[in-house]
PDB file of N, CA and C in Angstrom:
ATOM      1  N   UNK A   1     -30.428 -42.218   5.722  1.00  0.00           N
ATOM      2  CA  UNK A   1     -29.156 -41.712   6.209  1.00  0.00           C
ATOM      3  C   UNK A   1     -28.471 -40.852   5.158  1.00  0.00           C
ATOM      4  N   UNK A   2     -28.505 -41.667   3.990  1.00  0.00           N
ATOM      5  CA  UNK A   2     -27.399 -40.312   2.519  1.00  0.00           C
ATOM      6  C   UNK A   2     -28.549 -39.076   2.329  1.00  0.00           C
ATOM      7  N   UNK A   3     -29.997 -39.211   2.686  1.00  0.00           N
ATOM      8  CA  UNK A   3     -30.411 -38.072   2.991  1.00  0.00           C
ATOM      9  C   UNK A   3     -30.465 -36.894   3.760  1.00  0.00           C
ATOM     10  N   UNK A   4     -29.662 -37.648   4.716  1.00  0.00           N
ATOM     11  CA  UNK A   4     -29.139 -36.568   6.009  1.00  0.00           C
ATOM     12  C   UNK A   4     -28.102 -36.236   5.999  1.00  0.00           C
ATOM     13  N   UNK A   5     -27.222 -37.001   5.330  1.00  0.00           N
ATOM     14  CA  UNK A   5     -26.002 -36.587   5.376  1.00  0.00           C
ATOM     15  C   UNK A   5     -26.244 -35.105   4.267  1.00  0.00           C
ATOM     16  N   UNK A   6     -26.711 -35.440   3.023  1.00  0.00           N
ATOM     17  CA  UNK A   6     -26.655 -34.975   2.043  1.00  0.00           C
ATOM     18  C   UNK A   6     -27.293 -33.268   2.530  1.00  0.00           C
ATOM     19  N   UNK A   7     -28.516 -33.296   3.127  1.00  0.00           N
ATOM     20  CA  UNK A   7     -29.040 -31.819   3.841  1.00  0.00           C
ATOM     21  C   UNK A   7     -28.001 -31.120   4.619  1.00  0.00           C
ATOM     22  N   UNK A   8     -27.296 -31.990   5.743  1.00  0.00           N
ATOM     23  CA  UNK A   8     -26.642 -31.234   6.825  1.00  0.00           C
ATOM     24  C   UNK A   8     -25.105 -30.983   5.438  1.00  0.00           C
ATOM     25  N   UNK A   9     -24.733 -31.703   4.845  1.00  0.00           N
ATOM     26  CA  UNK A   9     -23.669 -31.155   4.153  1.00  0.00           C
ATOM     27  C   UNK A   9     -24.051 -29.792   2.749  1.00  0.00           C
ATOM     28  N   UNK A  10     -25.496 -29.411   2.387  1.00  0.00           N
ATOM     29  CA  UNK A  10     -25.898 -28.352   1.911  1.00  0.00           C
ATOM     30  C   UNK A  10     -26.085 -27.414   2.582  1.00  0.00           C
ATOM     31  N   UNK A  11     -26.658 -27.409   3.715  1.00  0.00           N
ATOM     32  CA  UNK A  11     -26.949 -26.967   4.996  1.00  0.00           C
ATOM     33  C   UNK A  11     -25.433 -25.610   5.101  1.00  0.00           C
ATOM     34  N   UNK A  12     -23.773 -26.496   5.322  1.00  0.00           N
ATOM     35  CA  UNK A  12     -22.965 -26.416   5.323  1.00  0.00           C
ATOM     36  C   UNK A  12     -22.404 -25.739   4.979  1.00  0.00           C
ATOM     37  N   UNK A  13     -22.577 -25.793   3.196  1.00  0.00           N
ATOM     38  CA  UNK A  13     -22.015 -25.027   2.120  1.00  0.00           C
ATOM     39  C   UNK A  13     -22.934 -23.791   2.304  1.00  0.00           C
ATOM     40  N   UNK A  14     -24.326 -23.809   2.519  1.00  0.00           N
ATOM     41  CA  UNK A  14     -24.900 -22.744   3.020  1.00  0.00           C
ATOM     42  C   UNK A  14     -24.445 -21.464   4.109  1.00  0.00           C
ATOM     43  N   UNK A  15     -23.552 -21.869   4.858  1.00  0.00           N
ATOM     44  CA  UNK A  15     -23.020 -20.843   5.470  1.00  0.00           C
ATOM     45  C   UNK A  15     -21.781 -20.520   5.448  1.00  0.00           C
ATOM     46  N   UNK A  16     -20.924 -21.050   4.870  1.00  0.00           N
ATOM     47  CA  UNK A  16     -19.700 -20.850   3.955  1.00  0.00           C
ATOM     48  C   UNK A  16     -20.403 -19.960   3.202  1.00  0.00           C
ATOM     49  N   UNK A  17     -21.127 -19.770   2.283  1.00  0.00           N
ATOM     50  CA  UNK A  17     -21.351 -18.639   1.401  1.00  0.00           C
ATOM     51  C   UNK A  17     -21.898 -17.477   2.077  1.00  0.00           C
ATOM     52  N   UNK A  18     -22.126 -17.628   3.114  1.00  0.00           N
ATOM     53  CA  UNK A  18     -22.671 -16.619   3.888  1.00  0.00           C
ATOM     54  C   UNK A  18     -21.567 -16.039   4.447  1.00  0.00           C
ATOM     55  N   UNK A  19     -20.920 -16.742   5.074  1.00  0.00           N
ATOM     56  CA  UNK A  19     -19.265 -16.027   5.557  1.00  0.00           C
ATOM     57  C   UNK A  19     -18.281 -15.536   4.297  1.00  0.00           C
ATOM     58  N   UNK A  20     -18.096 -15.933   3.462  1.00  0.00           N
ATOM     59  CA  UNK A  20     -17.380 -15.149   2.108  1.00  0.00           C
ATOM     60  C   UNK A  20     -18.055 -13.896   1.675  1.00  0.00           C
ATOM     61  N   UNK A  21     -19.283 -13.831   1.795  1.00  0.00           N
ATOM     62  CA  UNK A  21     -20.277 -12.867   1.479  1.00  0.00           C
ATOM     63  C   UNK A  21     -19.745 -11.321   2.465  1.00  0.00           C
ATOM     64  N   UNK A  22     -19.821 -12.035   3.586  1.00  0.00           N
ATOM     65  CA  UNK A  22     -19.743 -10.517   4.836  1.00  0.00           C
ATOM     66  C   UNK A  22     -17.744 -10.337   4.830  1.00  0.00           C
ATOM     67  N   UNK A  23     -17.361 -10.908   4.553  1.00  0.00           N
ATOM     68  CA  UNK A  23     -15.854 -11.138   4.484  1.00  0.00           C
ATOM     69  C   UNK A  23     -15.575 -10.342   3.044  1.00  0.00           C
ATOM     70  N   UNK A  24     -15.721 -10.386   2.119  1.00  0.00           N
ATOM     71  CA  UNK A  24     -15.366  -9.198   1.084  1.00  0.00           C
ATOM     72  C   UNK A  24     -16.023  -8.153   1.257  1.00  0.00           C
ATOM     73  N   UNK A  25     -17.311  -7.871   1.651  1.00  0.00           N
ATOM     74  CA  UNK A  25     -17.900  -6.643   1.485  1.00  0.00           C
ATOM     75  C   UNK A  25     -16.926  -5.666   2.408  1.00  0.00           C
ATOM     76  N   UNK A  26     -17.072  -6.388   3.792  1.00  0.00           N
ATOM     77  CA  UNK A  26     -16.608  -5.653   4.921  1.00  0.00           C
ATOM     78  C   UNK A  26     -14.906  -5.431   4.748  1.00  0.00           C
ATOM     79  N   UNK A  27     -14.644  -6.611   4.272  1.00  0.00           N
ATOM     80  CA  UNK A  27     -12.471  -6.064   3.755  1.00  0.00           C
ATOM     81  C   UNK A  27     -12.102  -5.478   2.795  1.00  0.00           C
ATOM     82  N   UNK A  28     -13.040  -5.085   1.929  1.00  0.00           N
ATOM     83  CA  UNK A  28     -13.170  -4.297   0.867  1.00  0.00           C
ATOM     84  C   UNK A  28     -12.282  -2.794   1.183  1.00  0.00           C
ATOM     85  N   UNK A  29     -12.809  -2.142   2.352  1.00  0.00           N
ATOM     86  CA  UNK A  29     -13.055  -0.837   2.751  1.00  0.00           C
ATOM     87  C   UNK A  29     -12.358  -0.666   4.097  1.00  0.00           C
ATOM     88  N   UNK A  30     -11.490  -1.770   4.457  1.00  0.00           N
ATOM     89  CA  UNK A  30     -10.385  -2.251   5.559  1.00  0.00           C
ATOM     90  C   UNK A  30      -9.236  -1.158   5.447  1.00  0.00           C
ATOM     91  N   UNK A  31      -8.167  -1.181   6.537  1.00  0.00           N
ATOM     92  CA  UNK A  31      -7.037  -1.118   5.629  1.00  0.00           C
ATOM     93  C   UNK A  31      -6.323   0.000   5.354  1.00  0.00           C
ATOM     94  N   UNK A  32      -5.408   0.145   4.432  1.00  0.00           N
ATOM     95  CA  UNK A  32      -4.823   1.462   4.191  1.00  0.00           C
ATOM     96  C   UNK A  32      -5.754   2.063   3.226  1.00  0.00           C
ATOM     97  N   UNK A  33      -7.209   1.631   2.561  1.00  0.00           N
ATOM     98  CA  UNK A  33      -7.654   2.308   1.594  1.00  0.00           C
ATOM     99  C   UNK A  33      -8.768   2.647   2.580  1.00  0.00           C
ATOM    100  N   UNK A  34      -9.507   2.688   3.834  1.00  0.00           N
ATOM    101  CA  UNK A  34     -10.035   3.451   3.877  1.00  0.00           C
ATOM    102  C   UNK A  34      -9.281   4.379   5.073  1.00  0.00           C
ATOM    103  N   UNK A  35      -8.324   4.750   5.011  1.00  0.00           N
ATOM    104  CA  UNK A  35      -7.322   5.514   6.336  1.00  0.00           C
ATOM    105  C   UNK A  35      -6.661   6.250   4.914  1.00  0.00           C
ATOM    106  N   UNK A  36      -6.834   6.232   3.756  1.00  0.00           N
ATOM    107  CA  UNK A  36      -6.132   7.240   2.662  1.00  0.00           C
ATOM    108  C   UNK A  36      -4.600   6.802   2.779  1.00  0.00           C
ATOM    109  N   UNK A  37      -4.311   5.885   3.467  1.00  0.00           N
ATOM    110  CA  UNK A  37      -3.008   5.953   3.450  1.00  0.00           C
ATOM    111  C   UNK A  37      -2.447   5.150   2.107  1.00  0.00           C
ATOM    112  N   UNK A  38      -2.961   4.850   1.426  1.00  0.00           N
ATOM    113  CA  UNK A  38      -2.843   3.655   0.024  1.00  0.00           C
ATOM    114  C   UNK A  38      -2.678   5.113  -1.263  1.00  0.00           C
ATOM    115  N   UNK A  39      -2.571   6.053  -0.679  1.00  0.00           N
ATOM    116  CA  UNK A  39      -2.538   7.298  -1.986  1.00  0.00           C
ATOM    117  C   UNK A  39      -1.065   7.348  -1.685  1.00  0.00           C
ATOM    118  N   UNK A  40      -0.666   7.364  -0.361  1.00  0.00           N
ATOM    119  CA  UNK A  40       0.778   7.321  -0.270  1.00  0.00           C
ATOM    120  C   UNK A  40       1.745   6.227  -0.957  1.00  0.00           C
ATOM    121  N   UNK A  41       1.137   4.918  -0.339  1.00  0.00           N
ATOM    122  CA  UNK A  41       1.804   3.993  -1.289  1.00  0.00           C
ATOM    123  C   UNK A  41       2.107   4.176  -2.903  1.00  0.00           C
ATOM    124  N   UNK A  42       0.877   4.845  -3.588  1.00  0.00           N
ATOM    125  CA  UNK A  42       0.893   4.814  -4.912  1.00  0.00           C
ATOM    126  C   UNK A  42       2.048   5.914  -4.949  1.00  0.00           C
ATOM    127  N   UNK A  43       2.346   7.085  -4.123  1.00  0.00           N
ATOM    128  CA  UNK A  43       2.650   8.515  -4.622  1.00  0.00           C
ATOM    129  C   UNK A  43       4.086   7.478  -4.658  1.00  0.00           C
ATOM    130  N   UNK A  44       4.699   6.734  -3.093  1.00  0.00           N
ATOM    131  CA  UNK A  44       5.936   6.171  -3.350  1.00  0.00           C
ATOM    132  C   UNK A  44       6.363   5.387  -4.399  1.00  0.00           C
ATOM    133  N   UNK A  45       5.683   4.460  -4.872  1.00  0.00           N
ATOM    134  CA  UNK A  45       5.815   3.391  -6.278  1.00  0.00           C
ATOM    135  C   UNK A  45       5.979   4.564  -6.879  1.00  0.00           C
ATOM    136  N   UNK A  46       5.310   5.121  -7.652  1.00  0.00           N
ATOM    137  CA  UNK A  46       5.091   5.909  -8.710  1.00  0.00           C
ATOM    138  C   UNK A  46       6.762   7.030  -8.939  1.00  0.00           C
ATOM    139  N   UNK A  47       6.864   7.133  -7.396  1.00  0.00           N
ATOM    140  CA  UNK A  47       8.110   8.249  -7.384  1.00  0.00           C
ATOM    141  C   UNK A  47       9.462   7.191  -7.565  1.00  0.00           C
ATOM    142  N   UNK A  48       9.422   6.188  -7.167  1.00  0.00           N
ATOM    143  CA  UNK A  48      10.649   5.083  -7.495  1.00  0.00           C
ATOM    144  C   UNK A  48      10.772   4.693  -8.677  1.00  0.00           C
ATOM    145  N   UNK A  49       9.499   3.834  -9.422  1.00  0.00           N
ATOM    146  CA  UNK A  49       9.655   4.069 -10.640  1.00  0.00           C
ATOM    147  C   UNK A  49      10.143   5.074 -11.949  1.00  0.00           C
ATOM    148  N   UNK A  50       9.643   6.535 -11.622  1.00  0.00           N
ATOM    149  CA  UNK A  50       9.869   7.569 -12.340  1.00  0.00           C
ATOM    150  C   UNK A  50      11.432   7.682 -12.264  1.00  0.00           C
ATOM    151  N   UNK A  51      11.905   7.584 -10.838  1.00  0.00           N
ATOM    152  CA  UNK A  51      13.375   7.935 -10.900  1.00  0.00           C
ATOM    153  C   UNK A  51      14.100   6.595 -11.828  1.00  0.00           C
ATOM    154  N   UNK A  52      13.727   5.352 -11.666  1.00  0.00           N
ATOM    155  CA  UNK A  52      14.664   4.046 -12.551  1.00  0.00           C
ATOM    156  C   UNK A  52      14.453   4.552 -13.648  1.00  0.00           C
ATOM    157  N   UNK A  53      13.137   5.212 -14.272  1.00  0.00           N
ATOM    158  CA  UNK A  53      13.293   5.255 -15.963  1.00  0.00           C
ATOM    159  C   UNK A  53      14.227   6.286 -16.176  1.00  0.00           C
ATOM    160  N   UNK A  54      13.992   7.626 -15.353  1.00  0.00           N
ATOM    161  CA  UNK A  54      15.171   8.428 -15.383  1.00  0.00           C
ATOM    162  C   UNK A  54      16.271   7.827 -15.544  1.00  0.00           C
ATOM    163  N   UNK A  55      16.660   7.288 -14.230  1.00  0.00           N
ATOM    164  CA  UNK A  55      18.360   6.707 -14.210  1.00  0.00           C
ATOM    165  C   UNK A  55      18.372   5.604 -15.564  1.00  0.00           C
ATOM    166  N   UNK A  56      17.685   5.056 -15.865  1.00  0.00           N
ATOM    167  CA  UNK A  56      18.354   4.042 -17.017  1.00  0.00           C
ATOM    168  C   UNK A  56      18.289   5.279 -18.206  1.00  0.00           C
ATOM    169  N   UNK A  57      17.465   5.801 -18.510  1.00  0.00           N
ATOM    170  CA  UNK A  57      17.526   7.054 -19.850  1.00  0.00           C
ATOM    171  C   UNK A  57      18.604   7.862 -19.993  1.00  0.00           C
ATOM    172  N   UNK A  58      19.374   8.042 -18.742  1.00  0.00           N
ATOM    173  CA  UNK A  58      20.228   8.768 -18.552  1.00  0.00           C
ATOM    174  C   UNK A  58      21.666   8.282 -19.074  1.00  0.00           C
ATOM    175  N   UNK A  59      21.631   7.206 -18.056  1.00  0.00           N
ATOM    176  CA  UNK A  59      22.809   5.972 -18.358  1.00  0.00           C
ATOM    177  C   UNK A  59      23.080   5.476 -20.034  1.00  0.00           C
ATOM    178  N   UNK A  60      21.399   5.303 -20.540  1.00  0.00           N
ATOM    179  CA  UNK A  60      21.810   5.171 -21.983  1.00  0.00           C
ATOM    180  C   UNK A  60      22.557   5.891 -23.072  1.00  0.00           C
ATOM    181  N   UNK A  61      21.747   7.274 -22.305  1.00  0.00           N
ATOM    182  CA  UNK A  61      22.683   8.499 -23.164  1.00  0.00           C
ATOM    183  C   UNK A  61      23.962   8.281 -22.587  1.00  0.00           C
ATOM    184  N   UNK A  62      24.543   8.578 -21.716  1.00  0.00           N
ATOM    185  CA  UNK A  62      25.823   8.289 -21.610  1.00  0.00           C
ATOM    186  C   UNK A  62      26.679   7.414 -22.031  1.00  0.00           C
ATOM    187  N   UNK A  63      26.294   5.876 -21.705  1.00  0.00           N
ATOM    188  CA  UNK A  63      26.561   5.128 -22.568  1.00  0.00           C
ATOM    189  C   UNK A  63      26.446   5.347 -24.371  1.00  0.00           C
ATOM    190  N   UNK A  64      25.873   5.797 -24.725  1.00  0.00           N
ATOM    191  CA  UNK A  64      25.455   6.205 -26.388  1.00  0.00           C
ATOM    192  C   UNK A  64      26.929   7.031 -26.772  1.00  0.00           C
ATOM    193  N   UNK A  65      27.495   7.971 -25.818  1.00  0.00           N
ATOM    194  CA  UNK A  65      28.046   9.045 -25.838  1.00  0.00           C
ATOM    195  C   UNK A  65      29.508   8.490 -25.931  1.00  0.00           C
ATOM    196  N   UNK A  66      30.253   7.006 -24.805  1.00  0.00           N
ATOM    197  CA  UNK A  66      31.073   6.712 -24.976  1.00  0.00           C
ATOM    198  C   UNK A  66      31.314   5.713 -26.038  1.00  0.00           C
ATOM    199  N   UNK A  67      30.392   5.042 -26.611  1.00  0.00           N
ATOM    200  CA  UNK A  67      30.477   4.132 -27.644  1.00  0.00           C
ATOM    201  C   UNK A  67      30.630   4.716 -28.800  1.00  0.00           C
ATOM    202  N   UNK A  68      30.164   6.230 -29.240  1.00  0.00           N
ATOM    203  CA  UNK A  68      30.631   7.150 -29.722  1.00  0.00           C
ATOM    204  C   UNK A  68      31.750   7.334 -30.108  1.00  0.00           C
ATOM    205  N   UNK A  69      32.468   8.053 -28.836  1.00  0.00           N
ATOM    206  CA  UNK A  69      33.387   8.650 -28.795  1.00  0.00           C
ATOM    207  C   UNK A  69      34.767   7.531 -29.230  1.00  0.00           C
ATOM    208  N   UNK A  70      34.394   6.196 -28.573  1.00  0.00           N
ATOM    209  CA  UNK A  70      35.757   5.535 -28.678  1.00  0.00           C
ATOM    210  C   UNK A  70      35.357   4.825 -30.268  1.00  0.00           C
ATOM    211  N   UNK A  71      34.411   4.470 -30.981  1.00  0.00           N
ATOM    212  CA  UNK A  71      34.299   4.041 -32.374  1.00  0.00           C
ATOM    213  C   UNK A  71      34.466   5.306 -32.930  1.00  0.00           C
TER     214      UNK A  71
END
């Protein structure tokens, strides 16, 4: 009997690895990356970010300018 159990539960794990297997290859290439639409995402991050470093660089100088002015 723990011999049967023991096959049908390898058996088991045997096709669990078989389903993880076809499940990344195939979602890999899913999605907004193969519709190109994931170049957009990056162009938006990339354009939000650029503007915060702006706006804080900016703000610093300004700030720099009144701490200045009133010391």
């Amino acid at each position: 009997m723990k011999k049967y159990t023991l096959a049908i539960l390898l058996l088991l794990m045997n096709c669990f690895l078989f389903a993880q297997q076809t499940v990344t290859e195939d979602g890999a290439a899913t999605g907004m990356r193969s519709e190109g639409k994931i170049y957009v995402v990056v162009a938006v991050v990339v354009t939000i970010l650029a503007g915060l470093i702006l706006f804080l660089v900016r703000l610093d100088r300004k700030i720099s300018r009144l701490e200045q002015k009133k010391g």
